[in-house]
Structure formats: C-alpha cells, structure tokens
N, C-alpha and C. Protein backbone atom coordinates (compact mmCIF):
# COMPACT_ATOMS: atom_id res chain seq x y z
N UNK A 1 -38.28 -24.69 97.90
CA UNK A 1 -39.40 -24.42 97.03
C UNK A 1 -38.89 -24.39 95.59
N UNK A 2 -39.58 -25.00 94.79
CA UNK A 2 -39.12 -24.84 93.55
C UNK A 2 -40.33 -24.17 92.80
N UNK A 3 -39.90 -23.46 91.62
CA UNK A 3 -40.79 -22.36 90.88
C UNK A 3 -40.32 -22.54 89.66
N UNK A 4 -41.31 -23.47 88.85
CA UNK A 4 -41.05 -23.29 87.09
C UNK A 4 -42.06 -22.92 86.59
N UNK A 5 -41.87 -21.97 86.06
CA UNK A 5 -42.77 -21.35 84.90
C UNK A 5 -43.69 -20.82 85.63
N UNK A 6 -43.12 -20.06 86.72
CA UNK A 6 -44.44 -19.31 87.68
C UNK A 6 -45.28 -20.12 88.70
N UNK A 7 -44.70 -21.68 89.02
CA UNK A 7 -45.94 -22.67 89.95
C UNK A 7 -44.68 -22.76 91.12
N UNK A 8 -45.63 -23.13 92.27
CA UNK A 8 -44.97 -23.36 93.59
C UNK A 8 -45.17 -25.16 93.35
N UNK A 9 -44.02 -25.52 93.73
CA UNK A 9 -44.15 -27.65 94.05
C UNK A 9 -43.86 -27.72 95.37
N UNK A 10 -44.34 -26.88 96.14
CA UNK A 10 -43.54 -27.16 97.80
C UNK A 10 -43.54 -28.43 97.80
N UNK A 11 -44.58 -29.10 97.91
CA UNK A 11 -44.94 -30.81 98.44
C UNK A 11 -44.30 -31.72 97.19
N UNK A 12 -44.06 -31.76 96.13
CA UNK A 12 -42.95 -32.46 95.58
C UNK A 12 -41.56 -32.67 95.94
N UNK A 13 -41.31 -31.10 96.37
CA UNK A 13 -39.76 -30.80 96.52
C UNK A 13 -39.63 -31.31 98.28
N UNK A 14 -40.89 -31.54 98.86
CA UNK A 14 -40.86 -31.87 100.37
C UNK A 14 -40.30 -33.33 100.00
N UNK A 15 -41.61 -33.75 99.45
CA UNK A 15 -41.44 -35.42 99.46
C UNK A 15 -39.54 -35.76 98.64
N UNK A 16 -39.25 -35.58 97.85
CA UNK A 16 -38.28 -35.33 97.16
C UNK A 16 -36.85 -35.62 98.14
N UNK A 17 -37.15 -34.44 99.18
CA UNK A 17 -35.88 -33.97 99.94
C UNK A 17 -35.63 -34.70 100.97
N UNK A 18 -36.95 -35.58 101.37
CA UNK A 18 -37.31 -36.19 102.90
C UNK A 18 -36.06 -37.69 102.44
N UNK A 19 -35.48 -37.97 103.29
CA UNK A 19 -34.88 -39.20 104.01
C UNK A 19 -36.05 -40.62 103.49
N UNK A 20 -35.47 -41.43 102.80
CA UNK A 20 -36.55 -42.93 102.50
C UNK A 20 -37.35 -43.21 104.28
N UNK A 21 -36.60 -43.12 105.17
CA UNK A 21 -37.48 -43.60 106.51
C UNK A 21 -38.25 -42.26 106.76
N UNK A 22 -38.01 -41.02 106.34
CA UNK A 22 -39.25 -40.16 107.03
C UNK A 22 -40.57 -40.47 106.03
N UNK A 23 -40.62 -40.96 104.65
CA UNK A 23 -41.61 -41.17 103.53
C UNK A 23 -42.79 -41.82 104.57
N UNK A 24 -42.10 -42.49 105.05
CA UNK A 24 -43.88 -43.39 105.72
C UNK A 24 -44.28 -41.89 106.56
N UNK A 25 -43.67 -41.56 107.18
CA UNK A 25 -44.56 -40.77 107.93
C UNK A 25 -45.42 -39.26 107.31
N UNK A 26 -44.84 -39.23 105.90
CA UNK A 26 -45.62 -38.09 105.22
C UNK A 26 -47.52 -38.67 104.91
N UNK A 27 -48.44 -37.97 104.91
CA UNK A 27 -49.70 -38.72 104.77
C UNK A 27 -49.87 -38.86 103.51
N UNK A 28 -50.38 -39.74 103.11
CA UNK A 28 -50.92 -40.09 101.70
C UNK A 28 -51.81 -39.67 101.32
N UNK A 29 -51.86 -39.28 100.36
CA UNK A 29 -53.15 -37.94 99.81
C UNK A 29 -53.98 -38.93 98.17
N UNK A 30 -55.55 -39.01 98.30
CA UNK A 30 -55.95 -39.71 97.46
C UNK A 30 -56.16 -38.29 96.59
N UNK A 31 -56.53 -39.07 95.28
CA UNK A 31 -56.81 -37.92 94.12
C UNK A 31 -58.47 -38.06 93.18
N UNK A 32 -58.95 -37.35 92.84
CA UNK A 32 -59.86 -37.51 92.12
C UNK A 32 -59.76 -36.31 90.89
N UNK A 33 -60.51 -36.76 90.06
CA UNK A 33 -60.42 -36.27 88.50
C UNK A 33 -60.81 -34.43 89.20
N UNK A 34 -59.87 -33.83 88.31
CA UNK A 34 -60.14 -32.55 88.28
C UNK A 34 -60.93 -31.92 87.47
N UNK A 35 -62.03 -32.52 86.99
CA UNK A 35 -63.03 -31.63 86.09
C UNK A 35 -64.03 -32.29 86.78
N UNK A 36 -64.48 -32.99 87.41
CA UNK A 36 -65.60 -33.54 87.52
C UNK A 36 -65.64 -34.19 89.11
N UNK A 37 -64.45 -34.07 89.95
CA UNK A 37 -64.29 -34.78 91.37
C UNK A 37 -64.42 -36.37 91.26
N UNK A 38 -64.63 -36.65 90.11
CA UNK A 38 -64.45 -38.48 90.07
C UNK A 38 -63.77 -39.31 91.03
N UNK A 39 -64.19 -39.75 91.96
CA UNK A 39 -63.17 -40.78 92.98
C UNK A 39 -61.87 -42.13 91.80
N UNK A 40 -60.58 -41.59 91.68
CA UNK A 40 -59.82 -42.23 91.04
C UNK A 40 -59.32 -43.48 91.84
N UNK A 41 -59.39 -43.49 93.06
CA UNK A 41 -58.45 -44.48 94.02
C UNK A 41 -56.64 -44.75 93.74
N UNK A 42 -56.23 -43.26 93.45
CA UNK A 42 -54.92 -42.68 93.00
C UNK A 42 -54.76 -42.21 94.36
N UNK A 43 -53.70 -42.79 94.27
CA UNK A 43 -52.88 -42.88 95.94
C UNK A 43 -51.12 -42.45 95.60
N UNK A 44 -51.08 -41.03 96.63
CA UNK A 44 -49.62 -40.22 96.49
C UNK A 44 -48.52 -41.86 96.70
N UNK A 45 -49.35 -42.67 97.98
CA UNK A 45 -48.70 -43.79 98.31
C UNK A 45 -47.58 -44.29 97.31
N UNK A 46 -48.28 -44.53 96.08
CA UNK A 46 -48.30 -45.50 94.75
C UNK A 46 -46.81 -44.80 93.85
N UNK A 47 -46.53 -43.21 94.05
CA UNK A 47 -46.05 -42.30 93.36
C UNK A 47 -44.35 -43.24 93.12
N UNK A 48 -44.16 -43.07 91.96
CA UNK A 48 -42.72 -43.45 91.89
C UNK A 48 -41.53 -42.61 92.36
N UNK A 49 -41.25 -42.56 93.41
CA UNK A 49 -40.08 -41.79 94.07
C UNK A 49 -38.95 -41.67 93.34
N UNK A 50 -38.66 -43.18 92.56
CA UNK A 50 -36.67 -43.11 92.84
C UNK A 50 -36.76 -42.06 91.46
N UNK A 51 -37.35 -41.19 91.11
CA UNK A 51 -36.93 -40.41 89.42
C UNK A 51 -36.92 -39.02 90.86
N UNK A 52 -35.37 -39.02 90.82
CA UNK A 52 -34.25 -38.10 91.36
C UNK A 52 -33.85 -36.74 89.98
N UNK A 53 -33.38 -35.35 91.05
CA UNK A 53 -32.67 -34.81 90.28
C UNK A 53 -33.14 -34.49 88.92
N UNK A 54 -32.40 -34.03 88.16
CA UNK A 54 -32.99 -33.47 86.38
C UNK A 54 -33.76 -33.79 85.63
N UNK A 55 -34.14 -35.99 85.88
CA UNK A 55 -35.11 -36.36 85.41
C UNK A 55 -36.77 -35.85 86.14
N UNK A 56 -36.77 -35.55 87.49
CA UNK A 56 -37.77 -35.35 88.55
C UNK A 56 -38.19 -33.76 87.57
N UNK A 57 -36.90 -32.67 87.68
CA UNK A 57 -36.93 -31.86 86.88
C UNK A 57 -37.98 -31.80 85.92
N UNK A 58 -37.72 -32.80 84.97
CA UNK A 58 -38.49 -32.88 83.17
C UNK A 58 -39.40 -32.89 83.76
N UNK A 59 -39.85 -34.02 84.47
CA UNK A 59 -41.39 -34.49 84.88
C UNK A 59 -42.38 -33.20 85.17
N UNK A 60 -41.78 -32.82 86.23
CA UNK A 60 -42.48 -31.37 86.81
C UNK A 60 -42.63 -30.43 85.50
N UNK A 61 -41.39 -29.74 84.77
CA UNK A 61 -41.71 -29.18 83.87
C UNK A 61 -42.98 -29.37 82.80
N UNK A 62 -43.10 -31.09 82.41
CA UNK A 62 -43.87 -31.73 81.60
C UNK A 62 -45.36 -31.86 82.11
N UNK A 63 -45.38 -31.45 83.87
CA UNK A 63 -46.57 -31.61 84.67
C UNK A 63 -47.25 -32.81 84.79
N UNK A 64 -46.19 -33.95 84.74
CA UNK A 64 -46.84 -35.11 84.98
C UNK A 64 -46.00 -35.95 86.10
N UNK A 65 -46.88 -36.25 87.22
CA UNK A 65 -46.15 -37.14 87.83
C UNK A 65 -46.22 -39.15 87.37
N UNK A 66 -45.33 -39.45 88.04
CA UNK A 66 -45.49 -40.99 87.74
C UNK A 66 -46.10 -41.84 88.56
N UNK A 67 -46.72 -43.09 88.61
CA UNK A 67 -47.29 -43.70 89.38
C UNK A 67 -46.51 -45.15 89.23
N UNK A 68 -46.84 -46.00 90.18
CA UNK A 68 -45.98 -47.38 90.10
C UNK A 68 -47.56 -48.54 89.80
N UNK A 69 -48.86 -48.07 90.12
CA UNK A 69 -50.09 -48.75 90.17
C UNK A 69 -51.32 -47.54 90.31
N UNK A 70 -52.48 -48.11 89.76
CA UNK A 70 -53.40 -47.35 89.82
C UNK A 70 -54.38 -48.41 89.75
N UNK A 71 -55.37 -47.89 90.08
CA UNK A 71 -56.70 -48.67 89.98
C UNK A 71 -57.16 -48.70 88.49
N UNK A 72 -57.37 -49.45 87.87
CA UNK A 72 -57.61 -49.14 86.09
C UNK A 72 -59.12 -49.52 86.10
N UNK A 73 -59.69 -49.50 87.03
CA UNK A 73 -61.49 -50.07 87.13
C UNK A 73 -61.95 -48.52 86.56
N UNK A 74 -61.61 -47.99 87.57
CA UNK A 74 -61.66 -46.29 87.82
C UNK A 74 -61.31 -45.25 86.45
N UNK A 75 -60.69 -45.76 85.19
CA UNK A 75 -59.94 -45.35 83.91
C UNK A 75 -60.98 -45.70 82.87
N UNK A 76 -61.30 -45.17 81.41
CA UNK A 76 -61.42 -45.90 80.42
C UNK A 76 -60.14 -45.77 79.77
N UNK A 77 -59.80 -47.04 79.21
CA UNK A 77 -58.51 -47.37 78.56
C UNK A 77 -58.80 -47.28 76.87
N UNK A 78 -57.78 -46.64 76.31
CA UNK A 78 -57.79 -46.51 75.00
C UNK A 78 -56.54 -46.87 74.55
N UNK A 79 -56.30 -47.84 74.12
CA UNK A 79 -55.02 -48.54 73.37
C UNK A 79 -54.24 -47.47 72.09
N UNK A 80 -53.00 -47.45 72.42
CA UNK A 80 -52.75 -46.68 71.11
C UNK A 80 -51.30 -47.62 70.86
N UNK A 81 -50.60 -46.93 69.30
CA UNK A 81 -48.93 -47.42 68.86
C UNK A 81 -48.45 -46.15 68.98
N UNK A 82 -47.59 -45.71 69.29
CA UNK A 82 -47.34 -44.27 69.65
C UNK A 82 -46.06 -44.66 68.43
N UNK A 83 -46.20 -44.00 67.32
CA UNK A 83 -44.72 -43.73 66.52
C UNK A 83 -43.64 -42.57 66.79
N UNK A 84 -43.19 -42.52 67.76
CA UNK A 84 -41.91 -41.90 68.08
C UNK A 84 -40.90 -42.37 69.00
N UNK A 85 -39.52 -42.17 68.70
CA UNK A 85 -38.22 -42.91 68.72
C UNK A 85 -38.40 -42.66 70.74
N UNK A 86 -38.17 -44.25 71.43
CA UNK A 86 -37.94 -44.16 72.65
C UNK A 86 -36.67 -44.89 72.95
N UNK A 87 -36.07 -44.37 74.12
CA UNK A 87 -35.14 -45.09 74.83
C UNK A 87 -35.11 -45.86 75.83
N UNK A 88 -35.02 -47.21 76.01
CA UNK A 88 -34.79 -48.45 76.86
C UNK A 88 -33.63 -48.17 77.63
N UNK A 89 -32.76 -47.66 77.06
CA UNK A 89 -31.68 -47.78 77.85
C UNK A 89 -30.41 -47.01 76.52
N UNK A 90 -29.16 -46.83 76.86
CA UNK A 90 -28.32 -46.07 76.77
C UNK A 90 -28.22 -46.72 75.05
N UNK A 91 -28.21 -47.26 75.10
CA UNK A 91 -28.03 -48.08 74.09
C UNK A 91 -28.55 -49.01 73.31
N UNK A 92 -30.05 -48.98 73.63
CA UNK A 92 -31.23 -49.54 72.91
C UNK A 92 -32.45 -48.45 73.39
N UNK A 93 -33.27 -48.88 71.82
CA UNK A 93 -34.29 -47.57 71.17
C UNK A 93 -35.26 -48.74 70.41
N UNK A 94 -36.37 -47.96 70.54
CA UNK A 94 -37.20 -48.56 69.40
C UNK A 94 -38.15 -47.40 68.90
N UNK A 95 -38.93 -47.81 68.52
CA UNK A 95 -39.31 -46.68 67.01
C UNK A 95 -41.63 -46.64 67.66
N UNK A 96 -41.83 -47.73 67.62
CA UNK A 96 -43.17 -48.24 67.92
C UNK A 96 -43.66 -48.32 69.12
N UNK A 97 -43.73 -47.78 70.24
CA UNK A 97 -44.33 -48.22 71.63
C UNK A 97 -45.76 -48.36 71.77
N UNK A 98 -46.43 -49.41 72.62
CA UNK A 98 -47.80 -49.39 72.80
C UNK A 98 -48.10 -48.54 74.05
N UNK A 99 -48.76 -47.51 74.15
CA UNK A 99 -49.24 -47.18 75.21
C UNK A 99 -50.95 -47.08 75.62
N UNK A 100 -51.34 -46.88 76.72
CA UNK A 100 -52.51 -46.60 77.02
C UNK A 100 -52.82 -45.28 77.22
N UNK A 101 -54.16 -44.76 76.67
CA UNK A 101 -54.72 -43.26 77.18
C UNK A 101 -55.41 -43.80 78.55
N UNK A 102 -54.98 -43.20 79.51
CA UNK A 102 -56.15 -43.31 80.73
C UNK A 102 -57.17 -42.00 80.40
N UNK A 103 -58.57 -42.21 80.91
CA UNK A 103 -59.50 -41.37 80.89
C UNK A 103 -60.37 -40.81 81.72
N UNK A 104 -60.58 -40.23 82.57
CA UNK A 104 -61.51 -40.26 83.27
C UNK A 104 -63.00 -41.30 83.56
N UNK A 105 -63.30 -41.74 84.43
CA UNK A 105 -64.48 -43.15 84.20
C UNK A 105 -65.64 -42.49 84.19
N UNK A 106 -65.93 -41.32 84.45
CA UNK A 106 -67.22 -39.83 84.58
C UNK A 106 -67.03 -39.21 83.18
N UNK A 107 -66.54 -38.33 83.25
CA UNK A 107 -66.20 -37.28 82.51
C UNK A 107 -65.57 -37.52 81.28
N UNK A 108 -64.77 -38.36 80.64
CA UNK A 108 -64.00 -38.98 79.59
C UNK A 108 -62.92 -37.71 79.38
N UNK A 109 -62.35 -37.41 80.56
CA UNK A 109 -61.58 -36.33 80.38
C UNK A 109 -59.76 -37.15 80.58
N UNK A 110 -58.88 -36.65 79.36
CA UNK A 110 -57.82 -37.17 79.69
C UNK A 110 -56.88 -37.17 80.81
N UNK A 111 -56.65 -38.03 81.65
CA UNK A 111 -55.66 -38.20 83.03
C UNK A 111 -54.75 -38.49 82.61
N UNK A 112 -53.72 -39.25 81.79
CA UNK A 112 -52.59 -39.47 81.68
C UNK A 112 -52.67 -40.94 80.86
N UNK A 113 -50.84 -41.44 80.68
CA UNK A 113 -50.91 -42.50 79.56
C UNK A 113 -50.08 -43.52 80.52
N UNK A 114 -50.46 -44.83 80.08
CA UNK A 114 -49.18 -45.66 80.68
C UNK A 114 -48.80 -46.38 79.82
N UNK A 115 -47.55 -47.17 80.00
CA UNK A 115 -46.69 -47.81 79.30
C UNK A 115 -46.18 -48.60 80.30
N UNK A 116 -45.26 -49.71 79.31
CA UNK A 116 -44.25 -50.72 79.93
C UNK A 116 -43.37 -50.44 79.80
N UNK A 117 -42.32 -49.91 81.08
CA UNK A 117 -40.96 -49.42 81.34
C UNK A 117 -40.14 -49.73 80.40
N UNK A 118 -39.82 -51.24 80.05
CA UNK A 118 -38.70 -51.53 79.52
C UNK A 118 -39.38 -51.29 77.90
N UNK A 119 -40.29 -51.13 77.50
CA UNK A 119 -40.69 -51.09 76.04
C UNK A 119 -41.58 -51.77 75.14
N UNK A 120 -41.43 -52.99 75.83
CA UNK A 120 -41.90 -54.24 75.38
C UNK A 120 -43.31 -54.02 75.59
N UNK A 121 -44.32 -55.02 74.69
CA UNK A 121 -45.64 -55.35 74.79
C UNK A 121 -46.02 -56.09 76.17
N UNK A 122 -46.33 -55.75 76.80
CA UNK A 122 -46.73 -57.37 77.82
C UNK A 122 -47.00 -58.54 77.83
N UNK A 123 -47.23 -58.88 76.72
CA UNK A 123 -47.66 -60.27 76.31
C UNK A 123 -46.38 -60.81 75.65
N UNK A 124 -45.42 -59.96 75.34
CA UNK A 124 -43.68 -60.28 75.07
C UNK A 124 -42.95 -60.22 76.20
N UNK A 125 -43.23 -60.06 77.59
CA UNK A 125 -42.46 -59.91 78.81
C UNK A 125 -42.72 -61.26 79.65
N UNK A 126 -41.26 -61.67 79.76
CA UNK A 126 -41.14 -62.85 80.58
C UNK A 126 -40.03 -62.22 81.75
N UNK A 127 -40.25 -63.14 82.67
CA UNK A 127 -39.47 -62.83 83.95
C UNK A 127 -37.86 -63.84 84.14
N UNK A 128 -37.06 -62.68 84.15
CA UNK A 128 -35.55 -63.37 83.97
C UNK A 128 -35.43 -64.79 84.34
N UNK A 129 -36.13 -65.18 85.84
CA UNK A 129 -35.71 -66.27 86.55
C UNK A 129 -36.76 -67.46 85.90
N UNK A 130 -37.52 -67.66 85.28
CA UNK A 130 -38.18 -68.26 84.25
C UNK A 130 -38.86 -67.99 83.43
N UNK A 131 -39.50 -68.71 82.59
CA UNK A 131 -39.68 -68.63 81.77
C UNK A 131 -41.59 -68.36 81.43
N UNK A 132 -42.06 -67.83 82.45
CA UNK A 132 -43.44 -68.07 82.98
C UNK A 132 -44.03 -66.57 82.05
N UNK A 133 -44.80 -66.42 81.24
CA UNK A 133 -45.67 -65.02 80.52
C UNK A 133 -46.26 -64.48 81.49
N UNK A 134 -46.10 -62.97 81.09
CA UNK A 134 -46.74 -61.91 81.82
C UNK A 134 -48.09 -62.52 82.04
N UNK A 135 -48.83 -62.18 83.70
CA UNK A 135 -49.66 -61.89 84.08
C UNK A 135 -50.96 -61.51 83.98
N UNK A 136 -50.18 -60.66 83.17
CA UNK A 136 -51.50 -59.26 82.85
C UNK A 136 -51.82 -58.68 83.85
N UNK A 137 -50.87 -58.71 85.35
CA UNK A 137 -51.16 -58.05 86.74
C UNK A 137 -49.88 -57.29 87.16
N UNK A 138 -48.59 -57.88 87.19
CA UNK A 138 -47.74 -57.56 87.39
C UNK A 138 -46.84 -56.96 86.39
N UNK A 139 -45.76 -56.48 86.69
CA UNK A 139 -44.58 -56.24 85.21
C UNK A 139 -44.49 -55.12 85.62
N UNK A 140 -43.56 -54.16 84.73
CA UNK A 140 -43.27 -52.58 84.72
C UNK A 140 -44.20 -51.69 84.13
N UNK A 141 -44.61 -51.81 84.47
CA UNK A 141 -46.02 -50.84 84.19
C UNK A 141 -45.94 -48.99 84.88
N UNK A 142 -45.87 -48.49 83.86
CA UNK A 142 -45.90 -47.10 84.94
C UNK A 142 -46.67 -46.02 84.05
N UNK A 143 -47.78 -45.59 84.70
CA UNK A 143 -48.59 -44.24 84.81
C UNK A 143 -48.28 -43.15 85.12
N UNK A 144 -48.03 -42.43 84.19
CA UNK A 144 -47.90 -40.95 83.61
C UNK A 144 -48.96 -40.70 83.96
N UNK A 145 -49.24 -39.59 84.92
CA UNK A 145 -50.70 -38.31 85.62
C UNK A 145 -50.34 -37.08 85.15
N UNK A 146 -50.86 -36.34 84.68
CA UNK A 146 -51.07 -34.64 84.33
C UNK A 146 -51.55 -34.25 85.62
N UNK A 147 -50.58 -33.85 86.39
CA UNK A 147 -50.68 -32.55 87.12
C UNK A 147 -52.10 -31.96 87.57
N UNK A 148 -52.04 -31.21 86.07
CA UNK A 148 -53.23 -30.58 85.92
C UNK A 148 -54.47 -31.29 85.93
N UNK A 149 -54.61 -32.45 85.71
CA UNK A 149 -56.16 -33.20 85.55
C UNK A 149 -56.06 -33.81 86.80
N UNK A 150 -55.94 -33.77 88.25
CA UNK A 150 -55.82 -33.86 89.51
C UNK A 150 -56.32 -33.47 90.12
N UNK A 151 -57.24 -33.84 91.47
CA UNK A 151 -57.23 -32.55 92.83
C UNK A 151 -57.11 -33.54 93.77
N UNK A 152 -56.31 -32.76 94.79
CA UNK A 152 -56.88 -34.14 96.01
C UNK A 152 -57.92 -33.83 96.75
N UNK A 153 -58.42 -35.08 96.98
CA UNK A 153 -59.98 -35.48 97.49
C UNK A 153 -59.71 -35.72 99.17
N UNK A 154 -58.64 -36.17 99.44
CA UNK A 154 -58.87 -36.45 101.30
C UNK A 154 -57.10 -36.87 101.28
N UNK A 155 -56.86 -37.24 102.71
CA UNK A 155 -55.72 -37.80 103.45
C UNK A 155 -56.52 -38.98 103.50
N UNK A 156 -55.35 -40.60 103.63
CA UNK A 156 -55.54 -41.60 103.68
C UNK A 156 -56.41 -41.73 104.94
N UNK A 157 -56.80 -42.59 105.16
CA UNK A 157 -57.07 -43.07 106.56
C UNK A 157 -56.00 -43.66 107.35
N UNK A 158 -55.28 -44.39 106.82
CA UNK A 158 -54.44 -44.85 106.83
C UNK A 158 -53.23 -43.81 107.73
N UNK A 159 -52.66 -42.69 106.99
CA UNK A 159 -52.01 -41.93 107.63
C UNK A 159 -52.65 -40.50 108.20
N UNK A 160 -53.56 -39.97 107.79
CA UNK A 160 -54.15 -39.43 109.02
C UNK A 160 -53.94 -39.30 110.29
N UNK A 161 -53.76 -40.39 110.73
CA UNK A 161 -52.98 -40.05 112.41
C UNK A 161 -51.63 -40.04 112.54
N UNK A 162 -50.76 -40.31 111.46
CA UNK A 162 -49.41 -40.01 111.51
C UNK A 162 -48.55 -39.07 112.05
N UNK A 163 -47.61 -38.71 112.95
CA UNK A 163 -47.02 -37.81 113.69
C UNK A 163 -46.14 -37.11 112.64
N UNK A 164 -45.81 -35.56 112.53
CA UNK A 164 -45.02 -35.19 111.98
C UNK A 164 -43.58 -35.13 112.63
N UNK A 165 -42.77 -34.89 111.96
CA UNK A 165 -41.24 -34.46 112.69
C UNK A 165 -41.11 -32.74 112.41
C-alpha cells in the first residue's frame, strides 16, 4: 500500500507490482468524467505501465496517471505552446512544447493534457525507417489524466469474467 499525502493507491501499487503475464488477467476498469459521469471511453487497458519506480512516484504525487490512447471524440481539445524548459532526453531540452488541454465533452471540466513524447510537433515527426509524415493517428502521443477528474464507471466486458490468482 502506498500513502502520499494521506491517499491509499492500493490498485496502482497492485497493478505496478503484478508480473507483465499476470496484467491481462487484472480487469480493465472504464472511466467517466468525475463531475458530471460523462462516458470518456478511458480504458485502465490503455494506461502506460513501463513509468517504474520514482518516476511512477512523481506521477502519483502529481495525481496524474498516463495513458498510451484515448478516445479524443469524447474530449474538447484546446491547443496550447506551453513556455517552460522540457527534457527529451539526458541531453536535449527545448524551451516551447505544444500541448493539448483535454476537456470534458459535457461539462467542459478539465481532464488532463497531452503531448508528443519526444517533443516534437506532429506534423515534424517522421518515422526512422522512412521517410513517410505523421499520420495524425499514430506517433508518441501520451495523455496525462488527473486522478482527481476520474471515477470509474464499470469493469470491461471484456475482462469481467477473468479468473483471479
């Protein structure tokens, strides 16, 4: 059990601790907006696992988990330039990032922001093995959720009948 700042994370620190082959068998829990029950189609499924250890730490402290995909039908999107210094990597930074406000699609209540992992704009992201422009579907894309602007709404259908160990 972990306890910061007075909150229980049992089910973080579960999922966290579990073995990569027991993950399928935990159930997937959908989410909807916490002010208003909004159906988000935010799936635990989707959650970015590999942020291990001290970084998992920040997150929790910061009360936001990460996502790898979300439904963005379900969001209003608000474009922003965020001016403060980020890190790419150990040794590259930039100053300007574009991110998105996600919003609630009911309520216009803030859910969280996303960005492109490595930094870059999307429309500047090409894929190592050629030379082919972003999508606009795929790429590093990852969603930042507040904790707090959350509830879950049901177990998947999907895993629902899943056996525990």
């Amino acid at each position: 059990m972990l306890d910061l700042e007075g909150e229980t994370y049992e089910d973080d620190v579960l999922y966290q601790q579990l073995p990569s082959s027991s993950l399928s068998r935990i159930p997937h829990v959908d989410y909807s907006c916490g002010s208003c029950g909004y159906e988000l189609n935010l799936n635990s499924g989707n959650r970015n696992a590999s942020i291990t250890g001290c970084q998992y730490a920040k997150s929790i402290k910061r009360r936001t988990i990460s996502f790898y995909s979300v439904d963005e039908s379900k969001f209003v999107q608000i474009q922003q330039l965020r001016c403060k210094p980020y890190f790419t990597s150990k040794h590259s930074w930039g100053l300007f990032q574009p991110t998105t406000k996600l919003l609630c699609g009911k309520c216009r209540k803030l859910i969280g922001v996303s960005y492109n992992e490595n930094g870059k704009s999307p429309g500047s992201s090409f894929r190592s093995y050629d030379s082919t422009p972003w999508d606009g579907m795929s790429g590093n894309r990852i969603y930042d959720i507040k904790i707090t602007s959350l509830q879950p709404s049901q177990l998947s259908e999907k895993s629902a009948s899943a056996s525990f160990i």
